[in-house]
Protein backbone atom coordinates (compact mmCIF):
# COMPACT_ATOMS: atom_id res chain seq x y z
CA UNK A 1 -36.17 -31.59 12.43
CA UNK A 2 -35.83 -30.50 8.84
CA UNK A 3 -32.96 -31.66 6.30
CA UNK A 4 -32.88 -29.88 2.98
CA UNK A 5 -30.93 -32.42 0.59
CA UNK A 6 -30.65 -30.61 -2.64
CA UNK A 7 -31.26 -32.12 -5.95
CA UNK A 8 -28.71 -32.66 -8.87
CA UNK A 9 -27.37 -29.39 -9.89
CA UNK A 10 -28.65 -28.10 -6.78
CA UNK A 11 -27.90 -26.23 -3.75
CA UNK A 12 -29.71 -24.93 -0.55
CA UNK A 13 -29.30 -21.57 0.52
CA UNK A 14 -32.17 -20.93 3.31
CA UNK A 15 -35.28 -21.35 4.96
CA UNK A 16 -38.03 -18.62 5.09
CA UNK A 17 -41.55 -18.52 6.64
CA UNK A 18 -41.72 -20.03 10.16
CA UNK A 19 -38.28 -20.88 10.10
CA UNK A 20 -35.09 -18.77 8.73
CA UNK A 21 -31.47 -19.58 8.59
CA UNK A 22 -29.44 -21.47 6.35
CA UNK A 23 -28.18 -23.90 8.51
CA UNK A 24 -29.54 -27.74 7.67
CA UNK A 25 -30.53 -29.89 9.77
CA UNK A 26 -33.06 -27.17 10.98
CA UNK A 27 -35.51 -27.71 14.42
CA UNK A 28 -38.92 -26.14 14.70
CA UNK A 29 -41.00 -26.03 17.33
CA UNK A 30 -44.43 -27.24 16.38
CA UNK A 31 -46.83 -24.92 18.99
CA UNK A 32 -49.40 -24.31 15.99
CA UNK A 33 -49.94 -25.03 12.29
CA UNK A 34 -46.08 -23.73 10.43
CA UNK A 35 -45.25 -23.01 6.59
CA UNK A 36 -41.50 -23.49 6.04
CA UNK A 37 -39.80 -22.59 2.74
CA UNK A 38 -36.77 -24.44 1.32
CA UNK A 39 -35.19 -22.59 -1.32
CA UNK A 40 -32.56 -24.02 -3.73
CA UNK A 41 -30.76 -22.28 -6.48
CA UNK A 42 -28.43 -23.74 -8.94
CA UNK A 43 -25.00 -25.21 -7.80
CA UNK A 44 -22.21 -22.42 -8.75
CA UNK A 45 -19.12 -23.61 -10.09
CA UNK A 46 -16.24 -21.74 -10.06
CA UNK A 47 -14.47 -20.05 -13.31
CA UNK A 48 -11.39 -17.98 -13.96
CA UNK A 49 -12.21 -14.32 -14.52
CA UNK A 50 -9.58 -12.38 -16.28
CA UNK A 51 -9.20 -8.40 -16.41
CA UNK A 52 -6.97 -7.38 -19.18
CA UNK A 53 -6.09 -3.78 -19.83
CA UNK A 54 -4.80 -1.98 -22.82
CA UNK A 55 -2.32 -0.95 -23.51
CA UNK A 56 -1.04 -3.94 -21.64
CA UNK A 57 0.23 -3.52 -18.00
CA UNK A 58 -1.94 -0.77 -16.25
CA UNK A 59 -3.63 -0.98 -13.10
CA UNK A 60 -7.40 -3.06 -12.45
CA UNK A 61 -8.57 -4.87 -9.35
CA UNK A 62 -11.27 -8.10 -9.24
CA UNK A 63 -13.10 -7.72 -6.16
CA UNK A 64 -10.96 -5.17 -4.72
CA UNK A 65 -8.05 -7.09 -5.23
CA UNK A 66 -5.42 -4.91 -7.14
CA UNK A 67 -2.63 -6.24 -9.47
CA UNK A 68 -0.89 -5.31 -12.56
CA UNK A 69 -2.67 -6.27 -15.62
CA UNK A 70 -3.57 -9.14 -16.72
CA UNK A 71 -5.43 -9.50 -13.19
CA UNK A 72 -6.63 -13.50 -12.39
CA UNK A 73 -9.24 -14.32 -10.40
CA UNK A 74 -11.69 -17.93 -9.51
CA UNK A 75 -15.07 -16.39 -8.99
CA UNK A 76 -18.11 -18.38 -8.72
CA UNK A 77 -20.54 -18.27 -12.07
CA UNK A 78 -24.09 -16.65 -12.12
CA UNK A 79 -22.49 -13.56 -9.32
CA UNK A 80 -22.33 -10.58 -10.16
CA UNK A 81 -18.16 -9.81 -9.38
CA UNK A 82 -16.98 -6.50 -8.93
CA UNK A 83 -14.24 -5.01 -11.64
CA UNK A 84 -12.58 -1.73 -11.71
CA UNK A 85 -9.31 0.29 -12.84
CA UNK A 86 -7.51 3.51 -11.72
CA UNK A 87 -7.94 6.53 -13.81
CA UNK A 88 -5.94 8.80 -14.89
CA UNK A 89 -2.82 6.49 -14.44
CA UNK A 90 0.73 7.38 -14.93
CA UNK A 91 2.84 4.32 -16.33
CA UNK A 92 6.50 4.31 -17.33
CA UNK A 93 6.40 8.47 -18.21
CA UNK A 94 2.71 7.97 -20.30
CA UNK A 95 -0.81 9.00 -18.47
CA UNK A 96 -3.69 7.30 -19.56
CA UNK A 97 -7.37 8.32 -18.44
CA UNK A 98 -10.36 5.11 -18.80
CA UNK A 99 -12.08 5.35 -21.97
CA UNK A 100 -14.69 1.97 -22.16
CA UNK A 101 -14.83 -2.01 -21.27
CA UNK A 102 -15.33 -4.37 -23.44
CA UNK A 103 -16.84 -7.77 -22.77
CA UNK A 104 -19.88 -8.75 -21.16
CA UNK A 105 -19.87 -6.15 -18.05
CA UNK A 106 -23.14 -4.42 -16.51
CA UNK A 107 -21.79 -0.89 -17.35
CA UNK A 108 -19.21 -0.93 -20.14
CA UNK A 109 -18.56 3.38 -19.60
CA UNK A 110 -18.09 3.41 -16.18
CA UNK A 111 -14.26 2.28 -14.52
CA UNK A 112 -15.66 0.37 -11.76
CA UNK A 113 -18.37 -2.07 -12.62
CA UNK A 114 -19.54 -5.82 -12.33
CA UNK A 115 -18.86 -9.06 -14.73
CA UNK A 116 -21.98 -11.62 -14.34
CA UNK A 117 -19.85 -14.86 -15.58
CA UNK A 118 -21.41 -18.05 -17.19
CA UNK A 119 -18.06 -19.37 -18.28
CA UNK A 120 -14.58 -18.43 -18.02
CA UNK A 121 -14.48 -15.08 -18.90
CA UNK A 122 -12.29 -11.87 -20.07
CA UNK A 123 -12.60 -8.36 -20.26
CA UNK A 124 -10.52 -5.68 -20.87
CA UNK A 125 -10.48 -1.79 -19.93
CA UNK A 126 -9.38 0.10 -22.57
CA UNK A 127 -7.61 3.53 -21.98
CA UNK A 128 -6.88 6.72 -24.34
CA UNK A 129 -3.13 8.13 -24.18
CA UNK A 130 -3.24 11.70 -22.33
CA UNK A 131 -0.23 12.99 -21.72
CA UNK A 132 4.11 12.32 -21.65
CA UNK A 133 6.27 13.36 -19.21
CA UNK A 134 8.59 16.15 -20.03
CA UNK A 135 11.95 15.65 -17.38
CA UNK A 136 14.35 18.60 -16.98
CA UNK A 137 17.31 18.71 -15.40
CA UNK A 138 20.02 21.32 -14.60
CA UNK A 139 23.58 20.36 -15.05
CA UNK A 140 25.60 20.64 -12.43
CA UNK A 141 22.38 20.86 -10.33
CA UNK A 142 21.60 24.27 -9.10
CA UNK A 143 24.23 26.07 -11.06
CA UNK A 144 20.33 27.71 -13.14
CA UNK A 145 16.87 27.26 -13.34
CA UNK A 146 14.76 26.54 -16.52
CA UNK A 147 11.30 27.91 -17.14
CA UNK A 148 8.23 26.04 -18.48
CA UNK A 149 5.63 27.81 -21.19
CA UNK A 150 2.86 26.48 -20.56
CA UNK A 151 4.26 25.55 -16.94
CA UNK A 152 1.77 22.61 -17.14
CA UNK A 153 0.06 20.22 -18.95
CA UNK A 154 -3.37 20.90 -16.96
CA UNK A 155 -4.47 17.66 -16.84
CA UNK A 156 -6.51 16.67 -13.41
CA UNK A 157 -4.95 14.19 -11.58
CA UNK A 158 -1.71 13.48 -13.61
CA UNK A 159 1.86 15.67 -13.35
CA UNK A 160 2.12 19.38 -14.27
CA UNK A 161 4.99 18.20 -16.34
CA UNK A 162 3.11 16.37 -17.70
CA UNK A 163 1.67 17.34 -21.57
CA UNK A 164 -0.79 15.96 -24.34
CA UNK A 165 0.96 14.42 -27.00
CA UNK A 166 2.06 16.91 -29.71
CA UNK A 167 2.23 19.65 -27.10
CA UNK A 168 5.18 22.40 -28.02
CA UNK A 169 7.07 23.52 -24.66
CA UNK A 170 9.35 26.52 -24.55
CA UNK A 171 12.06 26.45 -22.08
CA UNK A 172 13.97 29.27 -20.98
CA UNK A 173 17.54 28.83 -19.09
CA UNK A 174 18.49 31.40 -16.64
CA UNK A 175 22.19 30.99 -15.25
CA UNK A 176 22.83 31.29 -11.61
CA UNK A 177 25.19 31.64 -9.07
CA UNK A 178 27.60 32.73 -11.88
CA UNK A 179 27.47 30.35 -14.60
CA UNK A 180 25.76 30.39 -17.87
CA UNK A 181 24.06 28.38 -20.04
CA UNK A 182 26.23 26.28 -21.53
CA UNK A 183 24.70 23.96 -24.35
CA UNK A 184 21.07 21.81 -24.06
CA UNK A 185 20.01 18.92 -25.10
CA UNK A 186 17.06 17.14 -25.66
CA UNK A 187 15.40 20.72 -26.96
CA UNK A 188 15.84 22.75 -30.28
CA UNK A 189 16.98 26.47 -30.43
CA UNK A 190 19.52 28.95 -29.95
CA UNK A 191 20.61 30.95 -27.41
CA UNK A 192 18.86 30.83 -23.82
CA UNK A 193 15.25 29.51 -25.55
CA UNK A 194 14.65 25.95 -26.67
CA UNK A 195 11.42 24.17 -27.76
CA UNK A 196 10.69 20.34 -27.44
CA UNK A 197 7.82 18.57 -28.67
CA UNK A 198 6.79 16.22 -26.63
CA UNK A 199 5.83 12.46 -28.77
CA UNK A 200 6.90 10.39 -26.13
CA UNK A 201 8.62 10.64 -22.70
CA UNK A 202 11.12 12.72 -23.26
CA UNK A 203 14.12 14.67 -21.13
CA UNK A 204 15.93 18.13 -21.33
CA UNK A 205 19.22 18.56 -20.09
CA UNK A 206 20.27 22.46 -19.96
């Protein structure tokens, strides 16, 4: 019978040679001459590891764990812990795509990667601003349509209506089931053509 009793600061983790397992007290039968390995590694304490994002508030996950950021997690020092964030995102009419980490992580360019912690520890995922969300509505509803130019923002993953800030939409209001355009607003222009530039989450009311 074998007891592995780690020293200070210590802890067992497993046998290996003629016997394997971690489990201790460990039996062996001794039908010829046996090497047995104990192997002990530092004791892990546990830590708080914090995922901020910014801007504030986005998505990120510790472990596969998802919250809102800031995301709080106790990991265990000296292990590698998994971190990683959503991109593109769409937040409160803004889409953000992952630009970089920064902090001690293993891969600071790519959205999911690890955090090796020593200490309590905080990183953060920093995004770039792609795109505001242009909302248009028709007043009463379906009494006309309005067109788009360019009908999209073309971003991958994030809302055609979607466009990069400083992006310069023309809208076009067609009357229907006999009404006409009455007034817009939200949008610049005259007649049945408006433009809107869109700075910020912004809506169009024709």
């Amino acid at each position: 019978t074998l007891t592995a009793t780690p020293g200070t600061g210590q802890q067992f983790t497993q046998w290996t040679g003629d016997l394997t397992g971690s489990a201790s007290p460990a039996t062996l039968k001794m039908d010829t001459s046996k090497n047995v390995t104990a192997t002990f590694v530092a004791a892990q304490s546990v830590v708080s590891l914090t995922v901020n994002t910014s801007p504030a508030g986005l998505a990120a996950s510790v472990n596969g764990i998802p919250g809102t950021a800031p995301v709080f997690q106790a990991v265990s020092t000296g292990v590698a812990t998994l971190v990683s964030v959503t991109t593109p995102q769409l937040v409160n009419g803004s889409g953000y795509t992952f630009s970089n980490w920064t902090g001690t992580v293993a891969n600071p360019v790519n959205a999911s990667t690890t955090v090796t912690p020593a200490g309590n520890t905080s990183v953060t995922a920093n995004f770039a601003l792609a795109c505001q969300v242009l909302t248009v509505n028709v007043s009463p509803p379906g009494s006309g349509t309005v067109a788009l130019s360019p009908a999209s923002g073309g971003l991958a993953g994030l809302p055609a209506n979607c466009y990069a800030p400083g992006a310069t939409v023309t809208l076009t209001a067609t009357g229907g089931n006999g009404n006409v355009l009455q007034s817009g607003t939200g949008a610049s222009g005259t007649g049945n053509t408006a433009t809107v530039t869109v700075n910020a989450p912004s809506t169009v009311t024709a």
